[in-house]
N, C-alpha and C. Protein backbone atom coordinates (compact mmCIF):
# COMPACT_ATOMS: atom_id res chain seq x y z
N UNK A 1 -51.33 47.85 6.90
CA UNK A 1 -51.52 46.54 7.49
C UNK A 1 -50.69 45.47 6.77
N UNK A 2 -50.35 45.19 5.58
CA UNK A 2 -49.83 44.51 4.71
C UNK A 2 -48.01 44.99 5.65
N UNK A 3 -47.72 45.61 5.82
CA UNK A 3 -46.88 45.81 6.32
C UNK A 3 -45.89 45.12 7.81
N UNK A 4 -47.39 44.77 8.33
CA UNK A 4 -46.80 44.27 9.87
C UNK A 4 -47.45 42.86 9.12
N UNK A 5 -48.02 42.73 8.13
CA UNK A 5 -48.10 41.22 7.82
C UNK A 5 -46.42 41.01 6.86
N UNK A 6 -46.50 41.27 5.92
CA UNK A 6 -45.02 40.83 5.01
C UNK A 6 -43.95 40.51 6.51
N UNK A 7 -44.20 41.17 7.40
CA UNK A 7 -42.63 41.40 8.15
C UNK A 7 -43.11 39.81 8.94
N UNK A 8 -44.24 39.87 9.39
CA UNK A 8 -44.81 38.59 9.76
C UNK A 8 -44.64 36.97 8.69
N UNK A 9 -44.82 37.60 7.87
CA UNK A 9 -44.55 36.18 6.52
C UNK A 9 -42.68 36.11 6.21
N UNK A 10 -42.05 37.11 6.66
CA UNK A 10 -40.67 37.60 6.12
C UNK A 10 -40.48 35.89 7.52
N UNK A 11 -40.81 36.50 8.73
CA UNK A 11 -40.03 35.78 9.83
C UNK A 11 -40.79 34.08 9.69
N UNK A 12 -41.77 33.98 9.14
CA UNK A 12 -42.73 32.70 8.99
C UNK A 12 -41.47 31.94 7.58
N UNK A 13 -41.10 32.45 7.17
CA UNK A 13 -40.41 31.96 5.75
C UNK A 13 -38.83 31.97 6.27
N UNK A 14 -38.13 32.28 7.11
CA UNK A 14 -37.49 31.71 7.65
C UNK A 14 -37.09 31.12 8.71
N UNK A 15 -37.89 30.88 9.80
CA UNK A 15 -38.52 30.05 10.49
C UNK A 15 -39.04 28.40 9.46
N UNK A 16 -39.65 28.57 8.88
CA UNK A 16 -39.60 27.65 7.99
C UNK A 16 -38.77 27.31 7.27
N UNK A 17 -37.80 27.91 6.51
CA UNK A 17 -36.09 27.45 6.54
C UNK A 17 -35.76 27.12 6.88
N UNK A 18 -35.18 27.28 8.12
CA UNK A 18 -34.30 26.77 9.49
C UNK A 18 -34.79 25.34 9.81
N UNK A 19 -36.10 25.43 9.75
CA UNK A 19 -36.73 23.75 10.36
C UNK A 19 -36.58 23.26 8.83
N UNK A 20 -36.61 23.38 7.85
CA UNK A 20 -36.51 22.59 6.61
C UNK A 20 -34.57 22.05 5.87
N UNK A 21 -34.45 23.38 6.13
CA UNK A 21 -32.73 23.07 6.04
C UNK A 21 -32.15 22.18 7.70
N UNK A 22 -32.77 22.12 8.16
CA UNK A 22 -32.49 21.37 9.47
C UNK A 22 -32.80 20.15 9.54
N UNK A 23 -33.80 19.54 8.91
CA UNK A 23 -34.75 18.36 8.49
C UNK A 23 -33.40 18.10 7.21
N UNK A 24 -33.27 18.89 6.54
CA UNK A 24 -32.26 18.06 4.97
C UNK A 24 -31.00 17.90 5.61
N UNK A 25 -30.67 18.40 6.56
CA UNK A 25 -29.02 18.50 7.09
C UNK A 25 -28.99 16.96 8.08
N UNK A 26 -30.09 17.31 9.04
CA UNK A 26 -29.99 15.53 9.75
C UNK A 26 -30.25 14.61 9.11
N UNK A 27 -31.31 14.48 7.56
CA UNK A 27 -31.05 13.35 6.87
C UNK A 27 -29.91 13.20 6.41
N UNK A 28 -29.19 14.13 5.87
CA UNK A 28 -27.84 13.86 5.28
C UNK A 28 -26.81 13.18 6.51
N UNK A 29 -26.77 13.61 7.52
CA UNK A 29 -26.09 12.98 8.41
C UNK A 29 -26.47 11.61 8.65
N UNK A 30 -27.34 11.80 9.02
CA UNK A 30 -28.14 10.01 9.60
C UNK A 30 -27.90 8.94 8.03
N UNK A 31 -28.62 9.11 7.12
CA UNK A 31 -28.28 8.38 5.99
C UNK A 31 -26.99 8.01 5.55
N UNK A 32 -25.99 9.70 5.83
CA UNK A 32 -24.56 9.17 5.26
C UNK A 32 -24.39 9.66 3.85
N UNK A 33 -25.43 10.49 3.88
CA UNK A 33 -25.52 10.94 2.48
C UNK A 33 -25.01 12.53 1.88
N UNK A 34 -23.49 12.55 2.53
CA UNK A 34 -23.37 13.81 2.53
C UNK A 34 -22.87 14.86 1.08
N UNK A 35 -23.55 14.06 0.20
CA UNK A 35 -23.37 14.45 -1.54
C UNK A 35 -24.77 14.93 -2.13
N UNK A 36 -25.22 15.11 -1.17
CA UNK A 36 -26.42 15.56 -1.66
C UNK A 36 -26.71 17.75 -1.38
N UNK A 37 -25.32 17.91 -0.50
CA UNK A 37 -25.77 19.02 0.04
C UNK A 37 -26.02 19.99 -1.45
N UNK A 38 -25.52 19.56 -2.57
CA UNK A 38 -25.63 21.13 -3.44
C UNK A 38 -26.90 20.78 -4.24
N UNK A 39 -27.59 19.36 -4.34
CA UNK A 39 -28.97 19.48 -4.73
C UNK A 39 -29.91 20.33 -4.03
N UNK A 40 -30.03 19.77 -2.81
CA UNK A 40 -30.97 20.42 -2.00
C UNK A 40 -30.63 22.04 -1.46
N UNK A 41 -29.50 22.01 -1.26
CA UNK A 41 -29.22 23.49 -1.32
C UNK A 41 -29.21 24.50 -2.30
N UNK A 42 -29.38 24.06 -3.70
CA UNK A 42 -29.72 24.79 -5.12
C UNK A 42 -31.18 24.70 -5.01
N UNK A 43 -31.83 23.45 -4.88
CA UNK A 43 -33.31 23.55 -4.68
C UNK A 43 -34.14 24.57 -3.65
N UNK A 44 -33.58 24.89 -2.42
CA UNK A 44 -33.53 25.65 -1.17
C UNK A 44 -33.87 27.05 -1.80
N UNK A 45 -32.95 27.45 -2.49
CA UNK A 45 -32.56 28.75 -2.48
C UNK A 45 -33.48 29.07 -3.91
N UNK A 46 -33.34 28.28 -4.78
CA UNK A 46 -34.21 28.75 -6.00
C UNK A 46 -35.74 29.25 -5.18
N UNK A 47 -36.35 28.22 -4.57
CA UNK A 47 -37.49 28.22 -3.94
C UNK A 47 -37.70 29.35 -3.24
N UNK A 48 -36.65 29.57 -2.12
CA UNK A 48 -36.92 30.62 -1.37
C UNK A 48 -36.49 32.42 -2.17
N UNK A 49 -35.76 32.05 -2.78
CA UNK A 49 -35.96 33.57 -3.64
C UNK A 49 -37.39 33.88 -5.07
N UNK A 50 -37.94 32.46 -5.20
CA UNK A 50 -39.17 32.54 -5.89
C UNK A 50 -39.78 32.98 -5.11
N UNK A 51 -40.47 32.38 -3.93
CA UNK A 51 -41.64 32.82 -2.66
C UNK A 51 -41.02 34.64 -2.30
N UNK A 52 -39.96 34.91 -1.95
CA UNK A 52 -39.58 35.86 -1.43
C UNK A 52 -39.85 37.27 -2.87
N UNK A 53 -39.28 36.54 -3.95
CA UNK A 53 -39.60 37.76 -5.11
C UNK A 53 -41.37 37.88 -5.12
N UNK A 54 -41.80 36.89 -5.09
CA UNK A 54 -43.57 36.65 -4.93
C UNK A 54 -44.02 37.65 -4.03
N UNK A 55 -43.51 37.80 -2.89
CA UNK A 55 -44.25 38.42 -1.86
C UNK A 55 -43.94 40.33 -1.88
N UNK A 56 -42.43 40.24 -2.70
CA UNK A 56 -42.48 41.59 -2.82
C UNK A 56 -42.92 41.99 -4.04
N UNK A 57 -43.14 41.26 -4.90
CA UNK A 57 -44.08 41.89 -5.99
C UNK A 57 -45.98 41.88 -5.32
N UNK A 58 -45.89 41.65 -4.71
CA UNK A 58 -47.51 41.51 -4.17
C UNK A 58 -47.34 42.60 -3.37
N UNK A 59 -46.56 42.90 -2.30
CA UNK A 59 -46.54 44.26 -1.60
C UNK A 59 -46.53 45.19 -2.43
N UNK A 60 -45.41 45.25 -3.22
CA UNK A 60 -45.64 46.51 -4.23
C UNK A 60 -46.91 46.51 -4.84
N UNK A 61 -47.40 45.85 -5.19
CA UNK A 61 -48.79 45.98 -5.87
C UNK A 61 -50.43 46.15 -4.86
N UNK A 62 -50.16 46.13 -3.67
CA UNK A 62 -50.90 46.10 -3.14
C UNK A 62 -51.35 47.31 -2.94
N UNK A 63 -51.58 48.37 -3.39
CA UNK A 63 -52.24 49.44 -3.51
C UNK A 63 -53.22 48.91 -5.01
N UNK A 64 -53.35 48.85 -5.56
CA UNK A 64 -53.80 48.61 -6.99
C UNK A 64 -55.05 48.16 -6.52
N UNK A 65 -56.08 48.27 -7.37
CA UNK A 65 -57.84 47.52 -6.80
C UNK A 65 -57.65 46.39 -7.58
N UNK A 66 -58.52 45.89 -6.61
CA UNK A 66 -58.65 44.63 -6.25
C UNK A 66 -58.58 43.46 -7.64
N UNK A 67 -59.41 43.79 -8.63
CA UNK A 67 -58.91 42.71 -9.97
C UNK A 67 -57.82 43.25 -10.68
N UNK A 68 -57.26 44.30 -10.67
CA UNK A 68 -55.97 44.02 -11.30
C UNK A 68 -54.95 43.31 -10.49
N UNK A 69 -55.19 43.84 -8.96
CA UNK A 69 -54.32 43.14 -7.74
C UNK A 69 -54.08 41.58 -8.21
N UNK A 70 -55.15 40.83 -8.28
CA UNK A 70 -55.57 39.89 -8.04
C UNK A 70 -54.77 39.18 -9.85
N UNK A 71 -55.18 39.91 -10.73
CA UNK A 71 -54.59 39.54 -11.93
C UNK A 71 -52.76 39.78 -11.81
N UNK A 72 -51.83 40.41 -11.42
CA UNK A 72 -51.19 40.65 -11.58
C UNK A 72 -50.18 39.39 -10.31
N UNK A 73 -50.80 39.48 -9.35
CA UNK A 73 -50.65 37.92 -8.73
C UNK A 73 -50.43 36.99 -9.49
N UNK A 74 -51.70 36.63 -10.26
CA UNK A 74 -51.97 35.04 -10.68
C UNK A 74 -50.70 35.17 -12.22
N UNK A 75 -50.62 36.27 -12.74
CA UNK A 75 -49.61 36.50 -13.88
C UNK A 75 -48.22 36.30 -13.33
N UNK A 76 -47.78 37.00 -12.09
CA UNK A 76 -46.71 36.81 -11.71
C UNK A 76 -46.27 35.30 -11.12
N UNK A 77 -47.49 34.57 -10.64
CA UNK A 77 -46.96 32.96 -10.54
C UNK A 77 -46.86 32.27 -11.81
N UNK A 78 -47.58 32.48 -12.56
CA UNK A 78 -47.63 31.78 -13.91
C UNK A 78 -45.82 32.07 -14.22
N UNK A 79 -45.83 33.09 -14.28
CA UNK A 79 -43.82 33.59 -14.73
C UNK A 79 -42.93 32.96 -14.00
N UNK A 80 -43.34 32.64 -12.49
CA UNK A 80 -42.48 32.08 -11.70
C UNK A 80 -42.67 31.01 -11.83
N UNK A 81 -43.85 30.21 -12.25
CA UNK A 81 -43.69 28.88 -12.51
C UNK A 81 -42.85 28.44 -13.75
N UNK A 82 -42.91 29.34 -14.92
CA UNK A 82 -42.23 28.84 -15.47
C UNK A 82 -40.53 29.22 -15.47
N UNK A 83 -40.23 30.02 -14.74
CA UNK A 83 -38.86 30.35 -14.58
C UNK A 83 -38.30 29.23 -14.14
N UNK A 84 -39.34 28.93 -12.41
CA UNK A 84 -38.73 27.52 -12.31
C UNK A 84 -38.83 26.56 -13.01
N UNK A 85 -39.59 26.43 -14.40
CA UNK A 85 -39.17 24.83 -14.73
C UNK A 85 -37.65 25.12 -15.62
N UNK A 86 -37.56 26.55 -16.21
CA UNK A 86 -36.27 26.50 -16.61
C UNK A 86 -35.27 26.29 -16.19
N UNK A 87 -35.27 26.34 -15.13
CA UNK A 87 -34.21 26.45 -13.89
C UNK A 87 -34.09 25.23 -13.26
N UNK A 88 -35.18 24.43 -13.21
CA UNK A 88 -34.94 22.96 -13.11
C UNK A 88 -34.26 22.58 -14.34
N UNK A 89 -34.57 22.88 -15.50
CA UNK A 89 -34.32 22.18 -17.03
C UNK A 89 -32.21 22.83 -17.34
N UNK A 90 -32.49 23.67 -16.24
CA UNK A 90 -30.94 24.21 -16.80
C UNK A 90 -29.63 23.28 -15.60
N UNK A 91 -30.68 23.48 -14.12
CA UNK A 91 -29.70 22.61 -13.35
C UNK A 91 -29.81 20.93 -13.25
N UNK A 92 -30.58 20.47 -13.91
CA UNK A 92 -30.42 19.11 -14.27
C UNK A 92 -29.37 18.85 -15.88
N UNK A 93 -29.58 19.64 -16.44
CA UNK A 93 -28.63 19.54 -17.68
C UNK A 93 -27.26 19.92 -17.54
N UNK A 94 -27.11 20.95 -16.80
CA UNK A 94 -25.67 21.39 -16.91
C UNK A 94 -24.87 20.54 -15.76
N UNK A 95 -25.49 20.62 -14.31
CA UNK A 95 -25.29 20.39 -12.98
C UNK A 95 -25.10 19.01 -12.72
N UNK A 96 -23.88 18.26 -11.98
CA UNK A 96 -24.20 16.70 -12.19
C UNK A 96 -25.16 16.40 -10.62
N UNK A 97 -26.00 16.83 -10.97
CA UNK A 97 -26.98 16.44 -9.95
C UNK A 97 -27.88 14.91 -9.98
N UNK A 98 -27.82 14.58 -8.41
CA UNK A 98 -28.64 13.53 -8.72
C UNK A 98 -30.40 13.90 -9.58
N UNK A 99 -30.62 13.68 -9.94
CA UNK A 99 -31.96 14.15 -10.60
C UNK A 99 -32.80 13.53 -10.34
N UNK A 100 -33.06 12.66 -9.06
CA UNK A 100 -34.57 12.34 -8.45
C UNK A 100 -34.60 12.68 -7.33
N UNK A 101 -33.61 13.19 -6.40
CA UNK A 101 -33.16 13.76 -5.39
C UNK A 101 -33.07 15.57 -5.58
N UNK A 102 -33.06 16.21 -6.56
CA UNK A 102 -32.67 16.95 -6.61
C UNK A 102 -34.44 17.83 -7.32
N UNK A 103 -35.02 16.83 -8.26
CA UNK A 103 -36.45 17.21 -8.35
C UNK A 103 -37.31 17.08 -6.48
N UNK A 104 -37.17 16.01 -5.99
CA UNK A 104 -37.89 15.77 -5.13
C UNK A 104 -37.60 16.93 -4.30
N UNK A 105 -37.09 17.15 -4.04
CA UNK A 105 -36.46 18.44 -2.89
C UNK A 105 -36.79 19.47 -3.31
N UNK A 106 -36.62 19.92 -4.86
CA UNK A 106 -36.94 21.08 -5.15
C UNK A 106 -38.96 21.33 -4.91
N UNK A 107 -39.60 20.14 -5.15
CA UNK A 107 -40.84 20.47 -5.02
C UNK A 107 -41.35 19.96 -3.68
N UNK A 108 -40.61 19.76 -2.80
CA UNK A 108 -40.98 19.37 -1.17
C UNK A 108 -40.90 21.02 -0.85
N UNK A 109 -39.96 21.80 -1.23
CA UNK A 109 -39.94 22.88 -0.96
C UNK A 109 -40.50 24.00 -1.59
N UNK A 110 -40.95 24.02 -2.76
CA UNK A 110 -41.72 24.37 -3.89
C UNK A 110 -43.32 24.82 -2.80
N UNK A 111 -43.73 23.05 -3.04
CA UNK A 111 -45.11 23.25 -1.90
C UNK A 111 -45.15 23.50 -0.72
N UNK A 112 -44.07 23.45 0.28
CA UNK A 112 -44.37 24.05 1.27
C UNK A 112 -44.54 25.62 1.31
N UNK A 113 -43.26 26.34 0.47
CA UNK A 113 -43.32 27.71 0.41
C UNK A 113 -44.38 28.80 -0.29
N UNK A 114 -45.02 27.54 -1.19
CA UNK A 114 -46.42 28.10 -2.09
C UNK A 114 -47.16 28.41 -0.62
N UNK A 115 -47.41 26.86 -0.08
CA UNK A 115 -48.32 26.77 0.90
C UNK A 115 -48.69 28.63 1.59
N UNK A 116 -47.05 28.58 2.28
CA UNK A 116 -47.07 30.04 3.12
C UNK A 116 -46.92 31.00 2.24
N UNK A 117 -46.82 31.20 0.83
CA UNK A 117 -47.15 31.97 0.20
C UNK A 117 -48.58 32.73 0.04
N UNK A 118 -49.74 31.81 -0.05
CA UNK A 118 -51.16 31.79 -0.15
C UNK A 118 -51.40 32.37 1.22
N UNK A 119 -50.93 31.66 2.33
CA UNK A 119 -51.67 32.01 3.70
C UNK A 119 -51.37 33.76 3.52
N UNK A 120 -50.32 33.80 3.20
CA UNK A 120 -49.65 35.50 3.24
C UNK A 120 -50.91 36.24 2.26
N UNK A 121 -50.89 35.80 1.12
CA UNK A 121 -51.90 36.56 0.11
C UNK A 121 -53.37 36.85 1.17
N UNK A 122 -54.09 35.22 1.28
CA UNK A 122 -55.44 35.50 1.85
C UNK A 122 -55.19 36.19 2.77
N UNK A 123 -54.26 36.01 3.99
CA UNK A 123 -54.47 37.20 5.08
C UNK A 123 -54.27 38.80 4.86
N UNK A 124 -53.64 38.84 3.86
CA UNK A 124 -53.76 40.27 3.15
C UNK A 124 -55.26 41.11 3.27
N UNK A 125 -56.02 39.37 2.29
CA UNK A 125 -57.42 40.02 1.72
C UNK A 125 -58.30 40.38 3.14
N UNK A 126 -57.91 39.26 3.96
CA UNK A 126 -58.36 39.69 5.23
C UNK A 126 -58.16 40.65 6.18
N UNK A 127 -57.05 41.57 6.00
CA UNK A 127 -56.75 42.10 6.76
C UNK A 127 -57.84 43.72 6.19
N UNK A 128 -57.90 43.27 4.77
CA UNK A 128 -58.75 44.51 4.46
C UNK A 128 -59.79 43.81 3.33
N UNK A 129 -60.92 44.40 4.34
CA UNK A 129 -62.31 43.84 3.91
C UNK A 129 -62.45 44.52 2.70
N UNK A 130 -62.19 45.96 2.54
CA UNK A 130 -62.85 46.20 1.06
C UNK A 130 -62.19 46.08 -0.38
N UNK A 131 -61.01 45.26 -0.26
CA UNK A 131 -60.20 44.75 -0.88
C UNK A 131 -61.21 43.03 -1.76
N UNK A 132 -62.67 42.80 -1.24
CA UNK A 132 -62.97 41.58 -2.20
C UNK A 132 -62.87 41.84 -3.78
N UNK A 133 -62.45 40.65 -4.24
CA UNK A 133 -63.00 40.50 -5.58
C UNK A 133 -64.03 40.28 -5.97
């Protein structure tokens, strides 16, 4: 079951791309602001290969019972959270990025992709009842 869900969260996560990189592309046009594309497009992609490594470390693990499942989740965001702050801390230092433009974007997209990250996890738990913690 996790199976016809991931492929379901695979097409939900870029579907949600497309409308989000579509939303940053007409502000850049309309504003005039067309120096912004490698913030938000570094922010884009960090994000979406965090959510995307997230979801295949959760498939792979989804055989495992249920509290290690569940521990090995909450361990693997903790890592990804902090990867990304390095990764913010490395492309604001090295990168001449705007850096309030370039935070803001990264966590507009941050929380949306958590968002559909979670829906993906709980419908997991739902999809199999004897999977509670």
């Amino acid at each position: 079951m996790i199976e016809k869900g991931f492929k379901k969260f695979i097409a939900q996560l870029v579907i949600l791309s497309v409308v989000l990189l579509t939303a940053a592309l007409l502000y850049m046009i309309f504003s005039g602001r067309n120096d912004l594309r490698s913030e938000i497009f570094t922010a884009f992609v960090i994000n979406f290969l965090n959510v995307w490594g997230g979801a295949m470390y959760l498939v792979k693990n989804s055989a495992l019972e249920p509290k290690k499942f569940v521990n090995k989740v909450m361990l693997s965001m903790v890592v990804r959270i902090f990867v990304n702050l390095g990764l913010i801390f490395v492309c604001l230092q090295f990168f001449k990025f705007e850096r309030f433009v370039f935070v803001i974007a990264f966590f507009i997209f941050y929380i949306l992709f958590l968002i559909l990250e979670l829906m993906f996890i709980t419908s997991s738990f739902k999809a199999n009842p004897e999977n509670k913690v």
